[in-house]
Structures are given as C-alpha cells and as structure tokens.
Protein backbone atom coordinates (compact mmCIF):
# COMPACT_ATOMS: atom_id res chain seq x y z
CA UNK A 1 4.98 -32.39 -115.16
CA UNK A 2 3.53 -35.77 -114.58
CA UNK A 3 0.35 -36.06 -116.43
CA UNK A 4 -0.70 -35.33 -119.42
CA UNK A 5 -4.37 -35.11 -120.62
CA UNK A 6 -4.91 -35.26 -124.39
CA UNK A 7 -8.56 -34.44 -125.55
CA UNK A 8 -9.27 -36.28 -129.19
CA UNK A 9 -11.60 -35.02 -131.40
CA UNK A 10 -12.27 -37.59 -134.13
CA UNK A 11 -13.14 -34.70 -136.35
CA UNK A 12 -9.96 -33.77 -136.38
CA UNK A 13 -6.63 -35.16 -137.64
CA UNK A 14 -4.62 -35.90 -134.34
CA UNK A 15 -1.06 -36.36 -135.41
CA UNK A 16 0.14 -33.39 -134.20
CA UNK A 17 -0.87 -33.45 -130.97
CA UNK A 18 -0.31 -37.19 -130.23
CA UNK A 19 3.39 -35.93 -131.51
CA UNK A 20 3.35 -33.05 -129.11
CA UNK A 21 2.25 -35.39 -126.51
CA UNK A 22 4.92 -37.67 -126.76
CA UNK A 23 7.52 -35.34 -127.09
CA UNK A 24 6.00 -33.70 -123.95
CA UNK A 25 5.66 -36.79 -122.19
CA UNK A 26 9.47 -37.93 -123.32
CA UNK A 27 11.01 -34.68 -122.26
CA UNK A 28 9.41 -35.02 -118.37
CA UNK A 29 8.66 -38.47 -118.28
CA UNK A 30 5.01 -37.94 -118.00
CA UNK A 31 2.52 -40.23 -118.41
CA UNK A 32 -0.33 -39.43 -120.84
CA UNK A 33 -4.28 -40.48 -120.87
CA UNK A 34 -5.64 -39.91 -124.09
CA UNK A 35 -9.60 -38.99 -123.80
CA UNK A 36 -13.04 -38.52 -125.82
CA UNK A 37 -16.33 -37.26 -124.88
CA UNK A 38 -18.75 -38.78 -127.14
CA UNK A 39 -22.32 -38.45 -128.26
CA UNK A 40 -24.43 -39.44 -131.05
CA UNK A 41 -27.70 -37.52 -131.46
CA UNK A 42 -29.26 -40.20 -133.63
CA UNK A 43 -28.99 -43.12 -130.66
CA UNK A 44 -30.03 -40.59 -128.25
CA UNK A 45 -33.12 -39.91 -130.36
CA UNK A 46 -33.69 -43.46 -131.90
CA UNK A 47 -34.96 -45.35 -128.96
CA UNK A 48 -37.53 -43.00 -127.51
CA UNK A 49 -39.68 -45.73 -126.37
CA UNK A 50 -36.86 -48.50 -125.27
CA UNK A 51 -34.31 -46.90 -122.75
CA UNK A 52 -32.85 -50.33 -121.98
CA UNK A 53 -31.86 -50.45 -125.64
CA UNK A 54 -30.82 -47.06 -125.79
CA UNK A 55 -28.16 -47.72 -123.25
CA UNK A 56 -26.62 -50.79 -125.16
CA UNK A 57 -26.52 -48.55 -127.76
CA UNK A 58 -24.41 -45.70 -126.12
CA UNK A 59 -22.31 -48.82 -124.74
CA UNK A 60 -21.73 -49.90 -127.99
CA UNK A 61 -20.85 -46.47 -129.22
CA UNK A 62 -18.44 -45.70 -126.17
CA UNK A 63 -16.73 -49.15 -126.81
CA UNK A 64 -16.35 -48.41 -130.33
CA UNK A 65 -14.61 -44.75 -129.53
CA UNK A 66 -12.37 -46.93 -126.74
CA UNK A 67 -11.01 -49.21 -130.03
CA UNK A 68 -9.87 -46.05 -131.87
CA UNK A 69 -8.50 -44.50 -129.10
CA UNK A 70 -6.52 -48.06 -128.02
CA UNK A 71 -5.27 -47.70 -131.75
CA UNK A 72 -3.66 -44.24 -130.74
CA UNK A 73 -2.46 -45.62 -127.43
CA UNK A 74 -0.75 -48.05 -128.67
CA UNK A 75 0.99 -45.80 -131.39
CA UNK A 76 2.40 -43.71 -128.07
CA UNK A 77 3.52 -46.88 -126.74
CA UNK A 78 5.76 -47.93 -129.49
CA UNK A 79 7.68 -44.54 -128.65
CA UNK A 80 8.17 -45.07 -125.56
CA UNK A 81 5.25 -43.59 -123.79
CA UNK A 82 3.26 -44.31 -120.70
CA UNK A 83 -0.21 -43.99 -122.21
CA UNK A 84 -4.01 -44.80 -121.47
CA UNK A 85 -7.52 -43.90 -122.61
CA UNK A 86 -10.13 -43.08 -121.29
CA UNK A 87 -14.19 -42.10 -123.00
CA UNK A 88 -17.18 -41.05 -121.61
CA UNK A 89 -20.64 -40.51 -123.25
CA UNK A 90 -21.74 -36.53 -122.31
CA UNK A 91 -23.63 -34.47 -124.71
CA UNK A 92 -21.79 -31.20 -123.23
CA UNK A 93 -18.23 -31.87 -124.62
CA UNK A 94 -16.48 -28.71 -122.77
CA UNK A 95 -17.73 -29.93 -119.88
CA UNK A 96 -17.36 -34.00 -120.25
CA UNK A 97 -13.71 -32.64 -120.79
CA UNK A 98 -13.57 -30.28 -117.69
CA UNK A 99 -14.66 -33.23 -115.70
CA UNK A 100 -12.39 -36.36 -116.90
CA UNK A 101 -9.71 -32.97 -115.75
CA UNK A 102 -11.22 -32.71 -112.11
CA UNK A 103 -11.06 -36.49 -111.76
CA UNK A 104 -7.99 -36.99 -113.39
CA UNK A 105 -5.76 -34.58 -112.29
CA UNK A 106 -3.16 -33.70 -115.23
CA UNK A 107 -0.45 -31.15 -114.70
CA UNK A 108 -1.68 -30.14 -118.76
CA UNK A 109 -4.67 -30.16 -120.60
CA UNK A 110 -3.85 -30.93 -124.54
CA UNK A 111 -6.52 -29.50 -126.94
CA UNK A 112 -6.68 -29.57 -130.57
CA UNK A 113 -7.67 -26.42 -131.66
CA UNK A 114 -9.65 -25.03 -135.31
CA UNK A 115 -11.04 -22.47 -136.74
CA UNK A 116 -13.82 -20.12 -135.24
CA UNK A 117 -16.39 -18.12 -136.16
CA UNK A 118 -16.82 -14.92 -134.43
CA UNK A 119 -20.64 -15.20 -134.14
CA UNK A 120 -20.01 -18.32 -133.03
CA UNK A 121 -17.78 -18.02 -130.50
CA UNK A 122 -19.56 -15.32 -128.92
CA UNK A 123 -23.02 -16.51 -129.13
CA UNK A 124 -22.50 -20.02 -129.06
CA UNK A 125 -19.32 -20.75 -126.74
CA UNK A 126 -17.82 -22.91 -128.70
CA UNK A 127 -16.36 -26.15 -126.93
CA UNK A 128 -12.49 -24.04 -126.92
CA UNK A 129 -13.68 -21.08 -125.43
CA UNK A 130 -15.49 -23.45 -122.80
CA UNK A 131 -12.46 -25.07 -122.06
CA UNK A 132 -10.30 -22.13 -121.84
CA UNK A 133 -12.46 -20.40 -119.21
CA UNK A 134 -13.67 -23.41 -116.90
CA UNK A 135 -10.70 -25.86 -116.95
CA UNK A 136 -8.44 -25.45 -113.82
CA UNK A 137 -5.57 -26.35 -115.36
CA UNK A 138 -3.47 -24.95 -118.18
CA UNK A 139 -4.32 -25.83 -121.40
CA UNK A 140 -1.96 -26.01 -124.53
CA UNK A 141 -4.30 -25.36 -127.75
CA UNK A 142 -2.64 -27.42 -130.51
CA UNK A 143 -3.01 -26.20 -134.18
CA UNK A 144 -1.45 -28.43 -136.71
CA UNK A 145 1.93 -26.78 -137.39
CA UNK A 146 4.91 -28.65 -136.43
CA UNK A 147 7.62 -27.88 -133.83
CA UNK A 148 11.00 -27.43 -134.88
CA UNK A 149 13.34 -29.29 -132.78
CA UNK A 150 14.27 -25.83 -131.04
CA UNK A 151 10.86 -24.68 -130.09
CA UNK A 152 10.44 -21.07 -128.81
CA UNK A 153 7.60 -20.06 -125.98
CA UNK A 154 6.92 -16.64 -124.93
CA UNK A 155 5.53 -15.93 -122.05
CA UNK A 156 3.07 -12.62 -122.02
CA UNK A 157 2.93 -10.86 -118.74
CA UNK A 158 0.99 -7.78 -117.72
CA UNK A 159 1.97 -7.30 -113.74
CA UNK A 160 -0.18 -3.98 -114.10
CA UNK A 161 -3.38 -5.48 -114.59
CA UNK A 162 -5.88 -3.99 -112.52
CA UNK A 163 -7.56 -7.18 -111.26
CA UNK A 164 -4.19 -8.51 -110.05
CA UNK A 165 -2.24 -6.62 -107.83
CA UNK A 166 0.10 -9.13 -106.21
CA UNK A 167 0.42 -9.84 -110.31
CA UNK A 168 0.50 -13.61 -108.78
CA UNK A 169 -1.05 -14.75 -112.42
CA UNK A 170 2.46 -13.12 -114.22
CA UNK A 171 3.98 -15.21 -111.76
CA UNK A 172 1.81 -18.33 -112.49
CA UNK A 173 2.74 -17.98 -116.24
CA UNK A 174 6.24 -17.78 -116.08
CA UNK A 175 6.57 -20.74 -114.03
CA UNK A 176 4.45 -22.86 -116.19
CA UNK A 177 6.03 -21.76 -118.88
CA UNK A 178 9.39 -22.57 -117.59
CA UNK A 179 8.38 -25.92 -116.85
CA UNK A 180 8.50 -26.55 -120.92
CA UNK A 181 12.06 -25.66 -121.20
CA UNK A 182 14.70 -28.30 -121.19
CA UNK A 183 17.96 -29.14 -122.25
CA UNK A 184 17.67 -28.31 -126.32
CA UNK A 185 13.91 -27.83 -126.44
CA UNK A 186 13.19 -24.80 -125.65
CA UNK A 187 13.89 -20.83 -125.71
CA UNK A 188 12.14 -19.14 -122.90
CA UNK A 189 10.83 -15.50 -123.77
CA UNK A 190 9.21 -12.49 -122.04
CA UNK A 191 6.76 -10.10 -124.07
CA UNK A 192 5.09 -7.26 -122.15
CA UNK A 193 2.81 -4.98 -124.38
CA UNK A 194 1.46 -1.42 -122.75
CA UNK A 195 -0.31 1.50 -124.05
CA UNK A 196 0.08 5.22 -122.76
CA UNK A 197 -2.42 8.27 -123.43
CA UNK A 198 -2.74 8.81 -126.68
CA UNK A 199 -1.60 12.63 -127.10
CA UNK A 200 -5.43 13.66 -128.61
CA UNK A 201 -7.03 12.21 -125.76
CA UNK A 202 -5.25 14.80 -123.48
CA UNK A 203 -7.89 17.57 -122.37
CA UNK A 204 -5.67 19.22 -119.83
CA UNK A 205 -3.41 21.91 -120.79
CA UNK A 206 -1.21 21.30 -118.15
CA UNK A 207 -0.90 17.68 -119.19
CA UNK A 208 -0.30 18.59 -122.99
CA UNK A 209 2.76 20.68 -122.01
CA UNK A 210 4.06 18.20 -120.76
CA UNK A 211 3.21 15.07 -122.55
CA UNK A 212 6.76 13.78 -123.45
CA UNK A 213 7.22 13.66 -119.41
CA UNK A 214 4.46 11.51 -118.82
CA UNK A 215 5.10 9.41 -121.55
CA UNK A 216 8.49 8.76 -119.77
CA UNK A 217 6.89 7.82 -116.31
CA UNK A 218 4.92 5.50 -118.10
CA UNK A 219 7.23 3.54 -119.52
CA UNK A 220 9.39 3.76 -116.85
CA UNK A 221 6.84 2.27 -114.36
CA UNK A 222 6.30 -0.45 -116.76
CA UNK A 223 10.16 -1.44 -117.08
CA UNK A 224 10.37 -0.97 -112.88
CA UNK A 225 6.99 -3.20 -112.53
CA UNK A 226 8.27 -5.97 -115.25
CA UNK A 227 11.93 -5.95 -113.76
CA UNK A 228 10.39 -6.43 -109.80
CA UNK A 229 8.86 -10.05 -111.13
CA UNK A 230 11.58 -10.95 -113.68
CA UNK A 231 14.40 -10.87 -111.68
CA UNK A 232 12.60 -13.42 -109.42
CA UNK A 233 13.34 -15.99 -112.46
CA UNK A 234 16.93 -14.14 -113.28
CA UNK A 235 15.92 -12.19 -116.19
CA UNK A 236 15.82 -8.38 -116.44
CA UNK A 237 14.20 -5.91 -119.22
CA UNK A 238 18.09 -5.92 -120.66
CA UNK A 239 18.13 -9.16 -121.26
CA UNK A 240 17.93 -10.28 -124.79
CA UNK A 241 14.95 -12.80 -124.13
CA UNK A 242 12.56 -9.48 -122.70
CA UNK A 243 10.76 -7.29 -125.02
CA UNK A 244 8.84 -4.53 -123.67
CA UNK A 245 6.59 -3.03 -127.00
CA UNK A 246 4.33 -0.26 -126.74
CA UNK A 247 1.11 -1.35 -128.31
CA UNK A 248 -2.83 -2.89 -128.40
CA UNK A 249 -1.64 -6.32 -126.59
CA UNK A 250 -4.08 -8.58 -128.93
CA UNK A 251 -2.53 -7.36 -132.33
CA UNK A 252 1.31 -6.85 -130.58
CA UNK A 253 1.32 -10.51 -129.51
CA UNK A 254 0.13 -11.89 -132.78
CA UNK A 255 2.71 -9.81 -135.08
CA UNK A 256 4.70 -10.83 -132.12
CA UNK A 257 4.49 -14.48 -132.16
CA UNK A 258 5.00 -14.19 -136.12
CA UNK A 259 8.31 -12.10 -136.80
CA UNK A 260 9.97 -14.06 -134.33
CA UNK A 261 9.21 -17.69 -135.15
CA UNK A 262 7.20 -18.54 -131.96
CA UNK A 263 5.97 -22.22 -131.58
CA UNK A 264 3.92 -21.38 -128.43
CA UNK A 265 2.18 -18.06 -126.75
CA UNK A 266 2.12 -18.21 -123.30
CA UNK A 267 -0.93 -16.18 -122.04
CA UNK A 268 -2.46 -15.31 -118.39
CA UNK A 269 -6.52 -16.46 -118.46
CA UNK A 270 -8.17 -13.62 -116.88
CA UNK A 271 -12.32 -13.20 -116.40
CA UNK A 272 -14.75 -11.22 -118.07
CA UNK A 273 -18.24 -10.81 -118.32
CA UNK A 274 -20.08 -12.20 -121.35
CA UNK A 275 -20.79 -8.40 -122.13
CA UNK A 276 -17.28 -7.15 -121.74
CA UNK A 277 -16.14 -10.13 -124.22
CA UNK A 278 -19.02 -8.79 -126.80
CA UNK A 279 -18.21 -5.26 -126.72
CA UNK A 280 -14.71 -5.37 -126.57
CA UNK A 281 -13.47 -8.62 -127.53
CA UNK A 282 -11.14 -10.97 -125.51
CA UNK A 283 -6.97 -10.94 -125.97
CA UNK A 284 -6.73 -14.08 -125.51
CA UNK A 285 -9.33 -15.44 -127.89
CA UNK A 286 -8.16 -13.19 -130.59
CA UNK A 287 -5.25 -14.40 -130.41
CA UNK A 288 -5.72 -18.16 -130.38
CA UNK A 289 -8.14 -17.09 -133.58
CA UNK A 290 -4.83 -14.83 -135.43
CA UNK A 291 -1.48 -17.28 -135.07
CA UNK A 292 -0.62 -20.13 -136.70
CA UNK A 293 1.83 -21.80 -133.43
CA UNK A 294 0.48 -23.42 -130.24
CA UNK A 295 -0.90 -21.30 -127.51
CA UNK A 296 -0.92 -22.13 -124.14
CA UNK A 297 -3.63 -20.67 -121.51
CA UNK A 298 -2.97 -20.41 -117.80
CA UNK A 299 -5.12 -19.66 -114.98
CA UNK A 300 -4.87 -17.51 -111.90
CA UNK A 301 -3.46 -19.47 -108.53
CA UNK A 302 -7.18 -18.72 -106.73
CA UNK A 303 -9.16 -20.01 -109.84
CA UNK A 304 -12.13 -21.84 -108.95
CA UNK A 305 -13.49 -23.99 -111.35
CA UNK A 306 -17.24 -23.40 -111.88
CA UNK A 307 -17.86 -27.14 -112.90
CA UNK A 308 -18.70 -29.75 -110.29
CA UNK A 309 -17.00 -33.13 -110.27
C-alpha cells in the first residue's frame, strides 16, 4: 500500500478517519491525499446573469475548502505523515470522488460513512452506495468507532457464487485484506456463510428420505470449495481463524462481526441490477447499514469502472 485517498465530508466529524489514515499510512509508509468535492447551490444559482462572476465565486469557495483541508494536512504532518490535498468543484459528489480515484491512483479509497435511509438508498443512490459500486478500488467505509490497538478484519468469502467460477473475487479479498495485517495490528479472519434446502421446500419423496444425506454433501462441498482457496494463503477450515456458519449471509455477518469484536468486514463487491437490489436487497449494503466497525468493499480483478476520467 502506497497511497491513500481520504474523502472529507465537512458534514461530518473527521477524526476518526484522519486517525485511521495515519495509522494506515504509518503502518505501510503510505502517503495520503486528503480530498473534497464541493458545491454550493446558492453560487451556482446566484449569478444567473454574470458567469464571469460566478466562477470567482466557485474559486473562492474551492480556495476556502483548500484552507480547511491544509488545516487537516498539516495535523497528519505533525505525526509523521506524508500528506496532501486536493478539491474540486462537481455537483455529483460520488462521481467528483470516483474521478480524483481514476486520476490519482490510491491503493485505498477512505470514506466516512453515516446513516441511511432505505428509501433513500434505493431510490436516491446515495453518494456511499455510488461509491461502493463505481470506484475501482477498494474502499474502507469509516464509521466513528475507534480501533483498538489489536484490530480484527474478517474477510467474507463465498467461492460458490454463481457469477464467479474461478472465485478470483474470494481471492481478491483475501489478499487485500491481508495487506492490513502487520506486526501487532491485526488478526486476519475467514467467515464463509451458506444455506442448504430448507427441509419444507423438498417436493421429492426421494429427496425427503434422504434429506440428512444431502445436507451432508452440502456442507461438505462447501468445506472442500473454502479449503481449495484457503490453503493458497496457509489456512484451512480447522484453523481457528475459519468459521464456516450455516446461515442468510447479510444477518450471519452482522451478528458475526458483533460477538466477536470485529473492527473491519471484509466483503467481495459483486453487481446487481437496480431491480434485483429492490426486491431482494443487497448483502453488502445491509450490512454497512447493521454494524457499528469499519467495512471494507473490494471489487472483482475484471471490474471496469463505468465512470470516465
């Protein structure tokens, strides 16, 4: 990891992620570029007759965000960062910050992270949803909860999913996850969550007879699948850092990530149609909506970005 992006939001309180930042940057000696996309609806609206001084205006503005975000740079500095800043005037935040990421090239997108509502985030695509589908490089939603000095990440894998046979995305998230753990900082976990056939779902009588059986192939071919990737980053379904739960994946992961103290949820992006995500909802998004720790959102190797430089 060599660059770090760090999206402000001046709504927001930013300490904890400028403290993530730096402690991000510090572990991998990274440099970081702290970033705003601005816009002001009353300047944009005030000088309908007088572009000229419209643009001084959004010049002003832009300078003004540059000052605050020099404050925070400096702050980073002090610590013993590498840090810059960077702001840009775009009325379409998720995709001012999709942008600065195409030109800038960060190994991690930081991105403070609050509260949705779920008419909004379907209807609406909210600026985090945005983010989490078009950027092309993993992003780390920050909430405001602290890490402990011994921060645990678990990494959720599904090497069965349909849309991903080579299951190159599992293999995607456990590396980037990896890349977080160093000496003392972090606890590298594996969660896998299945479901089987529930038993009244079962119309053949053949089947029913013999329901315990299949149940047992089942799992089975989940532990043989999960073991055929983790052993490629020396870790096995024995080890003490797996856990293979039967269960709905959204609601597993989040009583997951609680029970067992998890600072960051390590999740696989994967695509779905607007209607899909209405009908049936979206793991990931429920999930960034139902924990209280970080969650970090990676993207398949042959992602391409929908937004144009």
């Amino acid at each position: 990891m060599e660059k770090i992006l760090v999206n402000i939001d001046f709504k927001q309180d930013s300490a904890a992620l400028l403290t993530k930042a730096a402690r991000l940057a510090l572990q991998h000696n990274a440099r970081v570029e702290l970033f705003c996309c601005c816009y002001n609806r009353s300047i944009k609206h005030g000088y309908l007759f007088d572009k000229a001084e419209e643009q001084k205006a959004e010049h002003a503005y832009v300078r003004q965000i540059e000052s605050r975000l020099e404050a925070l740079c400096q702050g980073l500095q002090v610590e013993g960062v590498e840090a810059e800043f960077d702001a840009c005037w775009n009325r379409h935040t998720g995709e001012g910050v999709v942008r600065k990421v195409l030109r800038y090239q960060p190994d991690l997108l930081l991105h403070p992270v609050a509260p949705h509502s779920r008419i909004g985030h379907y209807l609406f695509a909210p600026v985090d949803w945005q983010i989490a589908r078009k950027c092309p490089v993993p992003v780390l939603f920050v909430k405001n909860t602290p890490w402990p000095d011994h921060c645990r990440i678990v990494a959720c894998i599904d090497p069965l999913h349909e849309g991903d046979q080579r299951a190159l995305l599992d293999r995607e998230l456990l590396s980037r996850s990896r890349g977080f753990v160093g000496d003392e900082f972090t606890e590298l976990r594996v969660l896998h969550c299945y479901n089987t056939l529930p038993h009244e779902a079962i119309f053949d009588e053949h089947v029913v007879t013999d329901y315990e059986a299949l149940q047992d192939r089942v799992e089975k071919t989940h532990l043989s699948t999960c073991n055929g990737i983790l052993e490629e980053f020396g870790l096995s379904s024995d080890s003490y850092l797996v856990d293979i739960i039967k269960g709905e994946a959204d609601l597993t992961i989040s009583n997951y990530a609680r029970h067992n103290q998890v600072d960051i949820v390590a999740m696989g992006a994967v695509a779905r149609s607007v209607l899909d995500r209405w009908l049936v909802g979206s793991t990931m998004e429920y999930v960034v909506d139902h924990v209280d720790c970080d969650v970090l959102i990676v993207k398949h190797p042959d992602f391409v970005c929908p937004v144009a430089e």
